[in-house]
PDB file of N, CA and C in Angstrom:
ATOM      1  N   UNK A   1     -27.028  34.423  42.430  1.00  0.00           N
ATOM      2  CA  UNK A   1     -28.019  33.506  42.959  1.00  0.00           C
ATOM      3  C   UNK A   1     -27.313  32.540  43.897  1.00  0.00           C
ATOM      4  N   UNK A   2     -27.670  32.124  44.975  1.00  0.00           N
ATOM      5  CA  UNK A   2     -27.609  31.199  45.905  1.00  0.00           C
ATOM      6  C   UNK A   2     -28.874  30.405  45.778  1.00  0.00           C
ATOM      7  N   UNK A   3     -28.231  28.844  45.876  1.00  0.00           N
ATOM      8  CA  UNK A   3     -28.982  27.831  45.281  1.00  0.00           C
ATOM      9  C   UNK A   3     -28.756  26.442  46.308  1.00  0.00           C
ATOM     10  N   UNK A   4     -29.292  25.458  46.738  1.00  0.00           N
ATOM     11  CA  UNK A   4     -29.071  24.715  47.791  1.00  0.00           C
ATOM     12  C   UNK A   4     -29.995  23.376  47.699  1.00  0.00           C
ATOM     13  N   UNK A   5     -29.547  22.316  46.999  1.00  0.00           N
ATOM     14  CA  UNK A   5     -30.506  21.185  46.528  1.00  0.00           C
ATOM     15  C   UNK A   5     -30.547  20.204  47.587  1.00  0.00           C
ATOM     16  N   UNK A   6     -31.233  18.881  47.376  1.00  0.00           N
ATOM     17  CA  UNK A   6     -30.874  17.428  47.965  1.00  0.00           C
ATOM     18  C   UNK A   6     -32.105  17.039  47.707  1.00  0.00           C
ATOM     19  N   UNK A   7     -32.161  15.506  47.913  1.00  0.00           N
ATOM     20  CA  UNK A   7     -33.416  14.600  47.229  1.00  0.00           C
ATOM     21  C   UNK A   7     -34.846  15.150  47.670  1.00  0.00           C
ATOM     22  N   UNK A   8     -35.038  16.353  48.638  1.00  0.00           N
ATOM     23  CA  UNK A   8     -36.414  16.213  49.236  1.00  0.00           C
ATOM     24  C   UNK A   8     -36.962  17.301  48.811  1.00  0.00           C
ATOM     25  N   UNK A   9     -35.768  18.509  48.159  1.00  0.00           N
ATOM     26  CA  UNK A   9     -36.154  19.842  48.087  1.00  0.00           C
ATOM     27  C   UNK A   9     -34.863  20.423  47.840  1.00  0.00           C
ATOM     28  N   UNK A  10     -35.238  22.109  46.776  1.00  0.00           N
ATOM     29  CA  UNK A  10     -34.495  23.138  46.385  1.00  0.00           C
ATOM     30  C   UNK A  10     -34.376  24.505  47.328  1.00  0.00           C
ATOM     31  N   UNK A  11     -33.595  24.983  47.584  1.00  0.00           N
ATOM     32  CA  UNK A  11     -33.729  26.317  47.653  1.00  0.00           C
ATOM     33  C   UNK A  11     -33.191  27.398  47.232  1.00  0.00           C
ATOM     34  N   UNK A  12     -33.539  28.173  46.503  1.00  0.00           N
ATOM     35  CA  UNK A  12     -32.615  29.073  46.009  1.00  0.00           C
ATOM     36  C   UNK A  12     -33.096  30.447  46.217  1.00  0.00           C
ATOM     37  N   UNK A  13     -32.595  31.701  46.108  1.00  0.00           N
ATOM     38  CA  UNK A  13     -32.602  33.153  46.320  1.00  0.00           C
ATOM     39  C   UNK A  13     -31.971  34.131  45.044  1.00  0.00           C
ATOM     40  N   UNK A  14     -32.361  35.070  45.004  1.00  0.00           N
ATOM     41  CA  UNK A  14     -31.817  35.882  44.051  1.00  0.00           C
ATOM     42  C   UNK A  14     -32.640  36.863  43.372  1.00  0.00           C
ATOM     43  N   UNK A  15     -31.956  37.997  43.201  1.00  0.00           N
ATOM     44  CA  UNK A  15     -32.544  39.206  42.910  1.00  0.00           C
ATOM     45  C   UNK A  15     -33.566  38.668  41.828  1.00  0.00           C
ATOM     46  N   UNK A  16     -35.005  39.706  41.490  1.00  0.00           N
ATOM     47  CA  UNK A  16     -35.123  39.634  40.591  1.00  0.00           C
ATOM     48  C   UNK A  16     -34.614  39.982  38.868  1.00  0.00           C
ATOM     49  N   UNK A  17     -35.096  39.443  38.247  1.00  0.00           N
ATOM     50  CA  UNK A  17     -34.225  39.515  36.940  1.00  0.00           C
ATOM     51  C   UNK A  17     -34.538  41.216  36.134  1.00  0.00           C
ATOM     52  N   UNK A  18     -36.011  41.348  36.646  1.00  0.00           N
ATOM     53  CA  UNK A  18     -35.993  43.152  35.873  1.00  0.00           C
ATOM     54  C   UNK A  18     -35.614  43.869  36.769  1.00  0.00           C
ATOM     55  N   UNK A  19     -35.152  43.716  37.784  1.00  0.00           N
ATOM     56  CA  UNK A  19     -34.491  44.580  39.062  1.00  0.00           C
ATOM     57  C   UNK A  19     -35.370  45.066  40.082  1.00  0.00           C
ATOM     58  N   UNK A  20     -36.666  45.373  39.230  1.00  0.00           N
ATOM     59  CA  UNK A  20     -37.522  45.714  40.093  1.00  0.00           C
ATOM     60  C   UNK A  20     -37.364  45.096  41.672  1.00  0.00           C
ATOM     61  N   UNK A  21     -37.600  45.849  42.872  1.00  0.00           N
ATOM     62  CA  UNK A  21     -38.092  45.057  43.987  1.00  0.00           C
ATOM     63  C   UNK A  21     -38.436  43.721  44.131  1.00  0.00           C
ATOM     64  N   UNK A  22     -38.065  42.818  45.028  1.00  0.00           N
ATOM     65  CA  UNK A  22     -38.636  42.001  45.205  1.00  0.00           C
ATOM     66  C   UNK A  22     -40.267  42.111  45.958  1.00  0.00           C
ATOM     67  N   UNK A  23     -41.371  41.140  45.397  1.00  0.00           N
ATOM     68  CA  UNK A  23     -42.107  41.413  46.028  1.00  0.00           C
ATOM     69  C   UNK A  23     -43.273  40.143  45.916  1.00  0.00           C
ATOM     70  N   UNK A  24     -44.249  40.344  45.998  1.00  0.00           N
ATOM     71  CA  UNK A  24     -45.163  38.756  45.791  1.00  0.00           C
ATOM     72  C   UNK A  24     -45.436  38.772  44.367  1.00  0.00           C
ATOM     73  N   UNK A  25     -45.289  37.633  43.490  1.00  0.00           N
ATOM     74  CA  UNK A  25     -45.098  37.496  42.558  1.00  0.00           C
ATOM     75  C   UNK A  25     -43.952  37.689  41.396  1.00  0.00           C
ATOM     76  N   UNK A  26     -43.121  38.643  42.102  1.00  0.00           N
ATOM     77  CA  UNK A  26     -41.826  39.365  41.188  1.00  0.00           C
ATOM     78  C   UNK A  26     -40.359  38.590  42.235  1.00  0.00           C
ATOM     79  N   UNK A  27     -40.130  37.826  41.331  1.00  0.00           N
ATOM     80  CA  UNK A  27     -38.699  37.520  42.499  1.00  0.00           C
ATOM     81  C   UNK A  27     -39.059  35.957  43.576  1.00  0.00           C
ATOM     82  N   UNK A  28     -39.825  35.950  43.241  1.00  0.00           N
ATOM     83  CA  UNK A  28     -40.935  34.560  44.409  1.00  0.00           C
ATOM     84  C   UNK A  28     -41.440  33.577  43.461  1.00  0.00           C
ATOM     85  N   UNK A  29     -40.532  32.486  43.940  1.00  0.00           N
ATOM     86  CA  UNK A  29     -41.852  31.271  43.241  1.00  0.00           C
ATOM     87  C   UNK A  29     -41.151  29.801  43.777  1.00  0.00           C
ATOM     88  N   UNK A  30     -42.130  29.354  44.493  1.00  0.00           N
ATOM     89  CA  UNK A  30     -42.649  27.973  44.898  1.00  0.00           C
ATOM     90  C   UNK A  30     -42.064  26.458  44.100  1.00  0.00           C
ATOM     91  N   UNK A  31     -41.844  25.668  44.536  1.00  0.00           N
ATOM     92  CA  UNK A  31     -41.961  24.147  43.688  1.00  0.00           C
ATOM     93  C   UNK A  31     -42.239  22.748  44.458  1.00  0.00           C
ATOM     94  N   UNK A  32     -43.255  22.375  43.135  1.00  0.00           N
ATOM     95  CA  UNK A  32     -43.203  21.088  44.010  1.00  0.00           C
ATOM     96  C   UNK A  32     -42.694  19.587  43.202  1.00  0.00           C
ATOM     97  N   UNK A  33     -41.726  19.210  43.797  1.00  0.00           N
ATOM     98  CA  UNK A  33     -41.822  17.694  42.872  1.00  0.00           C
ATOM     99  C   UNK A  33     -42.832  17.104  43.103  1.00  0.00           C
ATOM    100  N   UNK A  34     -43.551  17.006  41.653  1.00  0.00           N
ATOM    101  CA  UNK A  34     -44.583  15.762  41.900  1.00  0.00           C
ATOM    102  C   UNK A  34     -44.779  14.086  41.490  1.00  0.00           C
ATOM    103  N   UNK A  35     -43.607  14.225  41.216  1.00  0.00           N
ATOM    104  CA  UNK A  35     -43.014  12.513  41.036  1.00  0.00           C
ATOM    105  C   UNK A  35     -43.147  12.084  39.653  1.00  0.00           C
ATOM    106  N   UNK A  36     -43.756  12.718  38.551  1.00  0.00           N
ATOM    107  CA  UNK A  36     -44.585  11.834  37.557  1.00  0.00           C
ATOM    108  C   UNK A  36     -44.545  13.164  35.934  1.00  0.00           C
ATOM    109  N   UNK A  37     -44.203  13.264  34.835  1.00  0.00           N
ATOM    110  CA  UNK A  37     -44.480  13.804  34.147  1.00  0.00           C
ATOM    111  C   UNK A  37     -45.906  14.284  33.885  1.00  0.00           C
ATOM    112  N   UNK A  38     -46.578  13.308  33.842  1.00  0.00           N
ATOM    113  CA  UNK A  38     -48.073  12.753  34.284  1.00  0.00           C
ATOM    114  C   UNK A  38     -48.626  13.892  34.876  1.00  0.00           C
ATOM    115  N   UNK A  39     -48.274  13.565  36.072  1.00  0.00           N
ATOM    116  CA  UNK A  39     -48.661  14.182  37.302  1.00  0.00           C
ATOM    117  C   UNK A  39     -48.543  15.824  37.213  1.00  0.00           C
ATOM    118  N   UNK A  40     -47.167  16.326  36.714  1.00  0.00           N
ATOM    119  CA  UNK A  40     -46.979  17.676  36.305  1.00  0.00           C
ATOM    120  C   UNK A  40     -47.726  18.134  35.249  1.00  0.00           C
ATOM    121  N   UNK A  41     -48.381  17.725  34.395  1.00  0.00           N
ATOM    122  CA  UNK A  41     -49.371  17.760  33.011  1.00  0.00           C
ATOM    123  C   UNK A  41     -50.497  17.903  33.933  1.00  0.00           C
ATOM    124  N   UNK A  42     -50.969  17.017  34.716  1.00  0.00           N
ATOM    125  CA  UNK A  42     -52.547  17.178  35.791  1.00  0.00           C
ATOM    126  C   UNK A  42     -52.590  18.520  36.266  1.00  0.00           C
ATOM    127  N   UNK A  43     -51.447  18.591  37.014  1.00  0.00           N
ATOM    128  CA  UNK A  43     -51.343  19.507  38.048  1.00  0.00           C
ATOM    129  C   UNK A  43     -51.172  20.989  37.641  1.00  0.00           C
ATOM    130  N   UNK A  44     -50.840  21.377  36.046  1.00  0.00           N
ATOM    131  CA  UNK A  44     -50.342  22.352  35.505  1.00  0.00           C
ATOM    132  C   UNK A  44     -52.015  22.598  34.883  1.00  0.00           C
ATOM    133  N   UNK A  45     -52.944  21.575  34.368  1.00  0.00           N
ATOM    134  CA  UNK A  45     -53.870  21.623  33.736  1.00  0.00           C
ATOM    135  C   UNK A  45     -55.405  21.577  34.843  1.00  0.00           C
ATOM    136  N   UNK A  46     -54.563  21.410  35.563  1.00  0.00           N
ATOM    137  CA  UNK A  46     -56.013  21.802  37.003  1.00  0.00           C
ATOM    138  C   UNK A  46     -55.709  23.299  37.298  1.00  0.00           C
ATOM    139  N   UNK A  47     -54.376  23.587  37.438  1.00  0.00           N
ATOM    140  CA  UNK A  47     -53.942  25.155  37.694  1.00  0.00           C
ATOM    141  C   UNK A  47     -55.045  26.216  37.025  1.00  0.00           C
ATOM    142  N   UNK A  48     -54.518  25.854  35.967  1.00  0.00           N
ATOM    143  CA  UNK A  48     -55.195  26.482  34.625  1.00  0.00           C
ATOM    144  C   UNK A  48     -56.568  26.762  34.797  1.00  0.00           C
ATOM    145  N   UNK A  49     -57.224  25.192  34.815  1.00  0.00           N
ATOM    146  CA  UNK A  49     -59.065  25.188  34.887  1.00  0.00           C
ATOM    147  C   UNK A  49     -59.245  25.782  36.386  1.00  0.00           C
ATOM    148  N   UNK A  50     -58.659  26.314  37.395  1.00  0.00           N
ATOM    149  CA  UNK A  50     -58.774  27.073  38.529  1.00  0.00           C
ATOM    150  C   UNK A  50     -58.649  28.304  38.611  1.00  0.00           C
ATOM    151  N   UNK A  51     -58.193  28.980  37.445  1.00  0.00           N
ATOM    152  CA  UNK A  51     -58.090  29.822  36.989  1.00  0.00           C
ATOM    153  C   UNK A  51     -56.698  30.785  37.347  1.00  0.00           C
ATOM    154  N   UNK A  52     -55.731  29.569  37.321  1.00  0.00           N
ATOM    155  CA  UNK A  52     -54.001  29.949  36.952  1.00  0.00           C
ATOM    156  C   UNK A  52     -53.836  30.767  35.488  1.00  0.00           C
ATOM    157  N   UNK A  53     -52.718  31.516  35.709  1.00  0.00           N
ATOM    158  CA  UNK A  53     -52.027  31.945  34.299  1.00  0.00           C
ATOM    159  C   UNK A  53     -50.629  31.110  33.893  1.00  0.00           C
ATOM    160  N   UNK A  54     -50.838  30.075  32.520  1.00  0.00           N
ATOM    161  CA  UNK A  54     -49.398  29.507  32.654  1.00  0.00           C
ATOM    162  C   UNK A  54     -48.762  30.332  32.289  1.00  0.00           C
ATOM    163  N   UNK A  55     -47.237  30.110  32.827  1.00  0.00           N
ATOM    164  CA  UNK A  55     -45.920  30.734  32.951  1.00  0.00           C
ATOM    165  C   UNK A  55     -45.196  29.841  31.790  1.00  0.00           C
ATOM    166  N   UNK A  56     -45.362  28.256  31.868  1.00  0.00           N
ATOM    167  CA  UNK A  56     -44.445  27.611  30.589  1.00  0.00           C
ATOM    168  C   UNK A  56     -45.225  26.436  30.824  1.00  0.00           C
ATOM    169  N   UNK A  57     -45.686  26.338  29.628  1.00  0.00           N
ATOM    170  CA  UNK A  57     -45.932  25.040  29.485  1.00  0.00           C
ATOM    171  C   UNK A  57     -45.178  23.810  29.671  1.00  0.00           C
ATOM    172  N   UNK A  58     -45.882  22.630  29.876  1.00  0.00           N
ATOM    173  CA  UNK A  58     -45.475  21.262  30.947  1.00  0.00           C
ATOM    174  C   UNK A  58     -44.199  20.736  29.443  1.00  0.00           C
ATOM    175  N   UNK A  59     -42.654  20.801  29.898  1.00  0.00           N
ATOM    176  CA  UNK A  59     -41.856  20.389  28.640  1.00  0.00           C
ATOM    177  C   UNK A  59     -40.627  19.720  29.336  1.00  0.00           C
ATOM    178  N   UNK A  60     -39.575  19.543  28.812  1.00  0.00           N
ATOM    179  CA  UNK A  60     -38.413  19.117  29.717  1.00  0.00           C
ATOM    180  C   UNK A  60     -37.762  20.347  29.430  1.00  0.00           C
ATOM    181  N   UNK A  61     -37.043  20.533  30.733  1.00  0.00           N
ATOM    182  CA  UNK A  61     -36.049  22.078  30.509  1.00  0.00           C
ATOM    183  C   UNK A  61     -34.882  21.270  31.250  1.00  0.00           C
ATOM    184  N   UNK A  62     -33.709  21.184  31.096  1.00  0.00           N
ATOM    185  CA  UNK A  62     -32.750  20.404  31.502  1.00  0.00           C
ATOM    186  C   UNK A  62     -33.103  19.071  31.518  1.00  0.00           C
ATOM    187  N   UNK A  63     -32.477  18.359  33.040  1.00  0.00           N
ATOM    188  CA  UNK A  63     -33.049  17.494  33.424  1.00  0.00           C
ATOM    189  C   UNK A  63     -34.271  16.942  34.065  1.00  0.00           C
ATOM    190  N   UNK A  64     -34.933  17.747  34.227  1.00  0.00           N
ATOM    191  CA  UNK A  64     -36.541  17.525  34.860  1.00  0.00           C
ATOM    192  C   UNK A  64     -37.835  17.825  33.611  1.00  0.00           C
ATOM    193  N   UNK A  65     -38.873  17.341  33.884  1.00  0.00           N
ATOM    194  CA  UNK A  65     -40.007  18.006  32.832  1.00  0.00           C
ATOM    195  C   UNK A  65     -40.547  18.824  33.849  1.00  0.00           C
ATOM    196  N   UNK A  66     -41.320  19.597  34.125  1.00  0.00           N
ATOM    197  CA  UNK A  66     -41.492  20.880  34.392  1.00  0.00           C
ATOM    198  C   UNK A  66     -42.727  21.655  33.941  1.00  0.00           C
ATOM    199  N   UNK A  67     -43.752  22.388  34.686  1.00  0.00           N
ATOM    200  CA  UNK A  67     -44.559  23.043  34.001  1.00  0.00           C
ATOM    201  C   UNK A  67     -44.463  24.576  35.112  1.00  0.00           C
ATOM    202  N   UNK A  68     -44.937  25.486  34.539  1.00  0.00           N
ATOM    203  CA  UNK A  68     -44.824  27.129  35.714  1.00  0.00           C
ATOM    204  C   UNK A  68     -46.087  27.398  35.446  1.00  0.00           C
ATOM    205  N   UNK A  69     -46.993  28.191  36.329  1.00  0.00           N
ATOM    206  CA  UNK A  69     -47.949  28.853  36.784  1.00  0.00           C
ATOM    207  C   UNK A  69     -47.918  29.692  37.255  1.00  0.00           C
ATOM    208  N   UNK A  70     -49.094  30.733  37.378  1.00  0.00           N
ATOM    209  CA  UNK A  70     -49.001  32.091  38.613  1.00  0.00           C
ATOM    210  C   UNK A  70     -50.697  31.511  39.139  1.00  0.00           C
ATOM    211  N   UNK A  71     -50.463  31.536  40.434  1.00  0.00           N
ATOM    212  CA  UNK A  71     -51.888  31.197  40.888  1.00  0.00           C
ATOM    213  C   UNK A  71     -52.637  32.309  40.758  1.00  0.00           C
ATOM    214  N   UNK A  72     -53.558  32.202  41.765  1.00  0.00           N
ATOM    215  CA  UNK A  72     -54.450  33.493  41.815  1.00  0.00           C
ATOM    216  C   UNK A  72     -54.171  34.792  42.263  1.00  0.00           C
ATOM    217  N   UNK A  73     -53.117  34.564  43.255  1.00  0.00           N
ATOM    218  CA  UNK A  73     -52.227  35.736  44.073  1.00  0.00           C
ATOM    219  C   UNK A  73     -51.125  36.416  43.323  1.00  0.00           C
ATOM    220  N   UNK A  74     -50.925  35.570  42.116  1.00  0.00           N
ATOM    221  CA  UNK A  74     -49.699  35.803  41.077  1.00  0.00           C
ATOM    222  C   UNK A  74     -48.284  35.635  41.797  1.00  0.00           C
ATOM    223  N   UNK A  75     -48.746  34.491  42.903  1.00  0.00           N
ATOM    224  CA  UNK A  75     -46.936  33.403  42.949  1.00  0.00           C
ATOM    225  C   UNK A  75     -46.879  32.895  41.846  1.00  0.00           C
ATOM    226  N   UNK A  76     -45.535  32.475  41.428  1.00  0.00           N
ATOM    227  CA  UNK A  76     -45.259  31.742  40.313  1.00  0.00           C
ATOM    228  C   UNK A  76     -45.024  29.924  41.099  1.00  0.00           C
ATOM    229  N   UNK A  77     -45.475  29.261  40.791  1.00  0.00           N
ATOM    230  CA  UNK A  77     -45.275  27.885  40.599  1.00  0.00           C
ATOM    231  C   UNK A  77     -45.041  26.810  39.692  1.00  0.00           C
ATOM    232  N   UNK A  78     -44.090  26.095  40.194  1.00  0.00           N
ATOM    233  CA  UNK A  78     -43.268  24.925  39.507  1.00  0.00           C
ATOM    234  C   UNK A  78     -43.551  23.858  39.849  1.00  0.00           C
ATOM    235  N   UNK A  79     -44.378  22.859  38.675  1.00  0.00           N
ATOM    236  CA  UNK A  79     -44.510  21.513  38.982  1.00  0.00           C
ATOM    237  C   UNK A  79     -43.404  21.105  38.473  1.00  0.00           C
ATOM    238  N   UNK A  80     -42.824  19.579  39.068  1.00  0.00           N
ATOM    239  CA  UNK A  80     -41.694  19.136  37.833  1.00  0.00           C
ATOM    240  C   UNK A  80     -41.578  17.886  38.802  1.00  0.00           C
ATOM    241  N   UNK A  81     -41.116  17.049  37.497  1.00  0.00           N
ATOM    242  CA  UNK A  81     -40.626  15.376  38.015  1.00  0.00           C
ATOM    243  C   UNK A  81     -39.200  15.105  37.097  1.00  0.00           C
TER     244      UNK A  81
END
């Protein structure tokens, strides 16, 4: 994995983990800081009532709290503060 941080934004790359192809949804996923634990709990729980599939519920995983989603297209998305 190649990985590339700083205060405004992440980027990182890397195979997927079942090997399969990369493709939309497999190997792909999005993030947004949304400033607020709060805010990641809203934003994970509007996903949902929009008719998201959660990926992990809103918890702390390291240093950030964090929630994952697959929207409707089945990107995976990351709220986290």
């Amino acid at each position: 994995m190649s990985f590339w941080q700083c205060d405004e934004f992440a980027f990182a790359i890397a195979k997927p983990f079942d090997g399969a192809p990369a493709s939309n949804g497999n190997g792909t996923m999005i993030g947004f800081n949304v400033g607020s634990s709060d805010e990641v709990e809203r934003m994970h729980s509007k996903a949902i009532e929009l008719g998201g599939i959660c990926e992990g519920a809103p918890g702390h995983r390291g240093p950030k709290f964090s929630a994952y989603v697959r929207d409707l297209d089945k990107n995976k998305i990351v709220f986290s503060a």
